[in-house]
Protein backbone atom coordinates (compact mmCIF):
# COMPACT_ATOMS: atom_id res chain seq x y z
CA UNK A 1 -50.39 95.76 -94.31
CA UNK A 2 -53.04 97.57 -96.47
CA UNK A 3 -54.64 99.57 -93.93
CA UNK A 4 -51.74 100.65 -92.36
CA UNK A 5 -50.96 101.69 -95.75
CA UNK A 6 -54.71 102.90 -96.60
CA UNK A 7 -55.78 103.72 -92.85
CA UNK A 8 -60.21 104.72 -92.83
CA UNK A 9 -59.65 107.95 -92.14
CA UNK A 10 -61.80 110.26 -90.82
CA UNK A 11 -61.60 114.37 -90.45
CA UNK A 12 -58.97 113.70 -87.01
CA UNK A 13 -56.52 111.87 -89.09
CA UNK A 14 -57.13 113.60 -92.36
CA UNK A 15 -58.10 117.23 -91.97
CA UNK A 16 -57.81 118.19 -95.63
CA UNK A 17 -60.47 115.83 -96.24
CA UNK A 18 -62.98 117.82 -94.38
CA UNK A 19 -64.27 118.70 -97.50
CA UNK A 20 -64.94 115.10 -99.45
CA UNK A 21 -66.44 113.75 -96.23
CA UNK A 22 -68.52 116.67 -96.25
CA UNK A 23 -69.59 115.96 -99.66
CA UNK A 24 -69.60 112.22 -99.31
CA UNK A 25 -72.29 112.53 -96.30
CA UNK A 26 -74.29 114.86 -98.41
CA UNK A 27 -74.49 112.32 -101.15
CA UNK A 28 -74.70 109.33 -99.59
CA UNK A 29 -75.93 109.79 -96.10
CA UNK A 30 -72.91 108.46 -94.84
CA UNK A 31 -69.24 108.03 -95.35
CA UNK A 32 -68.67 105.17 -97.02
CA UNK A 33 -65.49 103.34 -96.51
CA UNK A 34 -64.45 103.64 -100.02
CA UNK A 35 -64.33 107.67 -99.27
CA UNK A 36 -62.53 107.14 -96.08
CA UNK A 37 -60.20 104.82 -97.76
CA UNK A 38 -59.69 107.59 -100.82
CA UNK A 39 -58.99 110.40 -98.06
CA UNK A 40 -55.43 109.19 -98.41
CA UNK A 41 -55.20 111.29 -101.44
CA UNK A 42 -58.33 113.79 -101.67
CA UNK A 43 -58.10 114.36 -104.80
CA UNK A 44 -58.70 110.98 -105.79
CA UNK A 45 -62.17 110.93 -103.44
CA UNK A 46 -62.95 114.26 -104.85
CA UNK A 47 -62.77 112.79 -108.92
CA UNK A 48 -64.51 109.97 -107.08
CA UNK A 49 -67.63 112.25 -106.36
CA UNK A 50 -67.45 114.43 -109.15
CA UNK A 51 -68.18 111.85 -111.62
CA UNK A 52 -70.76 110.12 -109.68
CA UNK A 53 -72.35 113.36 -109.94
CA UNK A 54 -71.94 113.79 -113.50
CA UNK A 55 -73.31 109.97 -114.31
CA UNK A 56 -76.23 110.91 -112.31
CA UNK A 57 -76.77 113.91 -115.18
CA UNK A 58 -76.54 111.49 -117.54
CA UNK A 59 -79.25 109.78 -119.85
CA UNK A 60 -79.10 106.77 -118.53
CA UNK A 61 -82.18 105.25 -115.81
CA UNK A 62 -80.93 104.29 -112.69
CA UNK A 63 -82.05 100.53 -113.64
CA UNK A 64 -79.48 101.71 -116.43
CA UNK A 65 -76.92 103.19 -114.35
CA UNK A 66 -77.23 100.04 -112.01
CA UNK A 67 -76.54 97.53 -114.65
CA UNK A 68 -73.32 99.64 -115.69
CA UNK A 69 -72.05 100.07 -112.48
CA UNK A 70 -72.39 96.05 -111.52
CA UNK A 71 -71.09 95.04 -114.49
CA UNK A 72 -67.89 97.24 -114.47
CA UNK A 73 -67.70 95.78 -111.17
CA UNK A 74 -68.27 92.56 -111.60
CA UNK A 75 -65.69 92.27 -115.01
CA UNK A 76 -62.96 93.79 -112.09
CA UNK A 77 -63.79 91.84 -109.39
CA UNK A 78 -64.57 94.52 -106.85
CA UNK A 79 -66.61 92.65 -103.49
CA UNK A 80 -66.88 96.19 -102.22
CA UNK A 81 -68.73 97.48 -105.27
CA UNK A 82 -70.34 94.36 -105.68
CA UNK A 83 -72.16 94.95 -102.14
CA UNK A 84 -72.65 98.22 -102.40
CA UNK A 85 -74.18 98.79 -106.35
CA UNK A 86 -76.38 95.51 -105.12
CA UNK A 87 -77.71 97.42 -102.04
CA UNK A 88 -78.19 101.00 -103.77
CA UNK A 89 -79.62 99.10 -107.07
CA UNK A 90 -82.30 97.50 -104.78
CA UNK A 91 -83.31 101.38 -103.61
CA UNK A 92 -83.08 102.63 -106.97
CA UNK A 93 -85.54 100.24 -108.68
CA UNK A 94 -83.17 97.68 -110.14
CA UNK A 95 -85.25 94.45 -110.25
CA UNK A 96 -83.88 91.38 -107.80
CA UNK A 97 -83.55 89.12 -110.89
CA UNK A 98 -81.68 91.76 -112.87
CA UNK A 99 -79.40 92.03 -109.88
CA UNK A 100 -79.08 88.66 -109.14
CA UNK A 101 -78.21 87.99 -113.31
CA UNK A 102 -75.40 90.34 -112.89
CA UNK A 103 -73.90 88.71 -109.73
CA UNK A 104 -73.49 85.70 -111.32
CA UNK A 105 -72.58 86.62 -114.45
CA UNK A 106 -75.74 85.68 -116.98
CA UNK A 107 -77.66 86.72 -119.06
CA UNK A 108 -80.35 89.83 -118.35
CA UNK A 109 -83.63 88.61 -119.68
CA UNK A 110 -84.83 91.99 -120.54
CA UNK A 111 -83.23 92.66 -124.10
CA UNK A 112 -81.90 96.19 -123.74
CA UNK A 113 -80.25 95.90 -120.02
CA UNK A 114 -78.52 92.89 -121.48
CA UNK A 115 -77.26 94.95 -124.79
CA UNK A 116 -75.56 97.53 -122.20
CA UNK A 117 -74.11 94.58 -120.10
CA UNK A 118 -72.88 93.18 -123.57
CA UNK A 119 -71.88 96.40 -124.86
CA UNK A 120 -69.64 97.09 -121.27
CA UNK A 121 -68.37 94.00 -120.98
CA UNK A 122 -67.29 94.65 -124.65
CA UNK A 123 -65.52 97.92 -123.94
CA UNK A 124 -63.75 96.82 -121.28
CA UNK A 125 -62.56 93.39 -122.33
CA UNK A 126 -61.55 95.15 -125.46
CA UNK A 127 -60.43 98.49 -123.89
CA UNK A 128 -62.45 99.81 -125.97
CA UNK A 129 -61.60 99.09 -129.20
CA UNK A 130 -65.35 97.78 -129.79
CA UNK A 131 -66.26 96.76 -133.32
CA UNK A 132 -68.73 97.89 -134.95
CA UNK A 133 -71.02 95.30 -135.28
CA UNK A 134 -71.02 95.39 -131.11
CA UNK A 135 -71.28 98.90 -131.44
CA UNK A 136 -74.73 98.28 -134.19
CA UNK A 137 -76.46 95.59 -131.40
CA UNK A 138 -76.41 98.27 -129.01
CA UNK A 139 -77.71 100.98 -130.76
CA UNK A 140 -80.12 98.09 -132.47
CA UNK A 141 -81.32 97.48 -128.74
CA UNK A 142 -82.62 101.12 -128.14
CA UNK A 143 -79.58 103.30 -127.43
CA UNK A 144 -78.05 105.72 -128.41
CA UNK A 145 -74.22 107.23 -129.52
CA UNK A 146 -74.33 109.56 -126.33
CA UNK A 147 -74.88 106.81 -124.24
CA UNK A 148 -72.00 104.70 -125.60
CA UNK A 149 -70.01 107.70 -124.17
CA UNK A 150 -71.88 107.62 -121.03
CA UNK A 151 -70.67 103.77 -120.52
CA UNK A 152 -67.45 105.21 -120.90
CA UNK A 153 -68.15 107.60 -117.79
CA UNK A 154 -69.48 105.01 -116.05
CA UNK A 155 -66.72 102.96 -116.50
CA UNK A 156 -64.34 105.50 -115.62
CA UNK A 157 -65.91 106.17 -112.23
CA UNK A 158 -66.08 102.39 -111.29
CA UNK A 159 -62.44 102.17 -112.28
CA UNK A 160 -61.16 104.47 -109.60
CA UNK A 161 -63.41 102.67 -107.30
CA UNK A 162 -62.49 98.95 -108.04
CA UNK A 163 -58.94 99.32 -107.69
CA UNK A 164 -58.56 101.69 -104.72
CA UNK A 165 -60.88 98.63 -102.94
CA UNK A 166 -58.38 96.11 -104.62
CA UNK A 167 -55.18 97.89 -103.23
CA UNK A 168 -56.75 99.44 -99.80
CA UNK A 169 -59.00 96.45 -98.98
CA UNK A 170 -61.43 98.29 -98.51
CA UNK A 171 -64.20 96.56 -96.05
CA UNK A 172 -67.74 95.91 -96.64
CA UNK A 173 -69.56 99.13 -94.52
CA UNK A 174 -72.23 98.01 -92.26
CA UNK A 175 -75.38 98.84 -94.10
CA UNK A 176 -74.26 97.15 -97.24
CA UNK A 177 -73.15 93.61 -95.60
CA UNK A 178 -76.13 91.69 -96.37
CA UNK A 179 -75.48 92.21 -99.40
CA UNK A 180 -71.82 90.77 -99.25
CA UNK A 181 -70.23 89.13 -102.86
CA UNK A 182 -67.27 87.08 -103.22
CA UNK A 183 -65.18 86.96 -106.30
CA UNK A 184 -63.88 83.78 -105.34
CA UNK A 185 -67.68 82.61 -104.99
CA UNK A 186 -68.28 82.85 -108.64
């Protein structure tokens, strides 16, 4: 029932998405299924690529930025973000054993990616109503207040993400599916 509901669309069956695919191919060298899936409403695939854009303006490293984005989606559950923050992780320098620590749900041996995993896991378990001893280990660990708000971004754009893939079942695109996570695996 959820793709008839959430059909992958392309520019035949949604025109006024012209646009976001546009985009999306631009960014990513493809469109991803997520996109096609968001083309049901445009707007939605359009906040979708603005604030990836805006995290990738951020302070945050892309080892950073791929420990965020994991964690978010490994705290909702998200297989399709799972695969796909694994995959672009790998290309953006996140090490295997930081990856594979955040796929099962452990412990990051290097002291500061683990003190953003704490500190995410933190804001969302709490919805952010993080205390401020949480909010002292973080800074203690080498960041800094902007980039509390910056896990907030993050956050934000893995939100929209997780849950249009939990209500459009999204599937795993091709070039990802090696990289294939199951919340049920855990």
């Amino acid at each position: 029932m959820r793709d008839e509901r959430f059909p992958l669309h392309d520019a035949a069956s949604a025109p006024e998405a012209q646009a976001v695919f546009d985009r999306a191919e631009q960014t990513f060298g493809m469109v991803p299924n997520l996109i096609r899936k968001m083309a049901s409403a445009p707007a939605l695939a359009e906040a979708y690529l603005a604030l990836h854009d805006l995290l990738q303006k951020t302070s945050l490293s892309p080892t950073e930025q791929g420990v965020l984005l994991l964690t978010v989606s490994r705290y909702h559950e998200c297989e399709y973000c799972m695969a796909a923050h694994s995959m672009t992780g790998r290309m953006t320098g996140v090490p295997d054993h930081v990856i594979a620590a955040l796929l099962e749900d452990r412990v990051i041996d290097d002291p500061q990616l683990e003190a953003l995993r704490q500190f995410t896991r933190a804001m969302l378990e709490q919805r952010g109503w993080v205390d401020e001893p949480t909010q002292q280990a973080f800074l203690d660990a080498g960041h800094t207040p902007a980039q509390m708000l910056e896990v907030i971004l993050a956050i934000g754009l893995k939100t929209l993400s997780n849950y249009t893939n939990h209500i459009a079942g999204t599937p795993v695109d091709a070039p990802m599916a090696s990289e294939r996570w199951s919340a049920t695996a855990r």
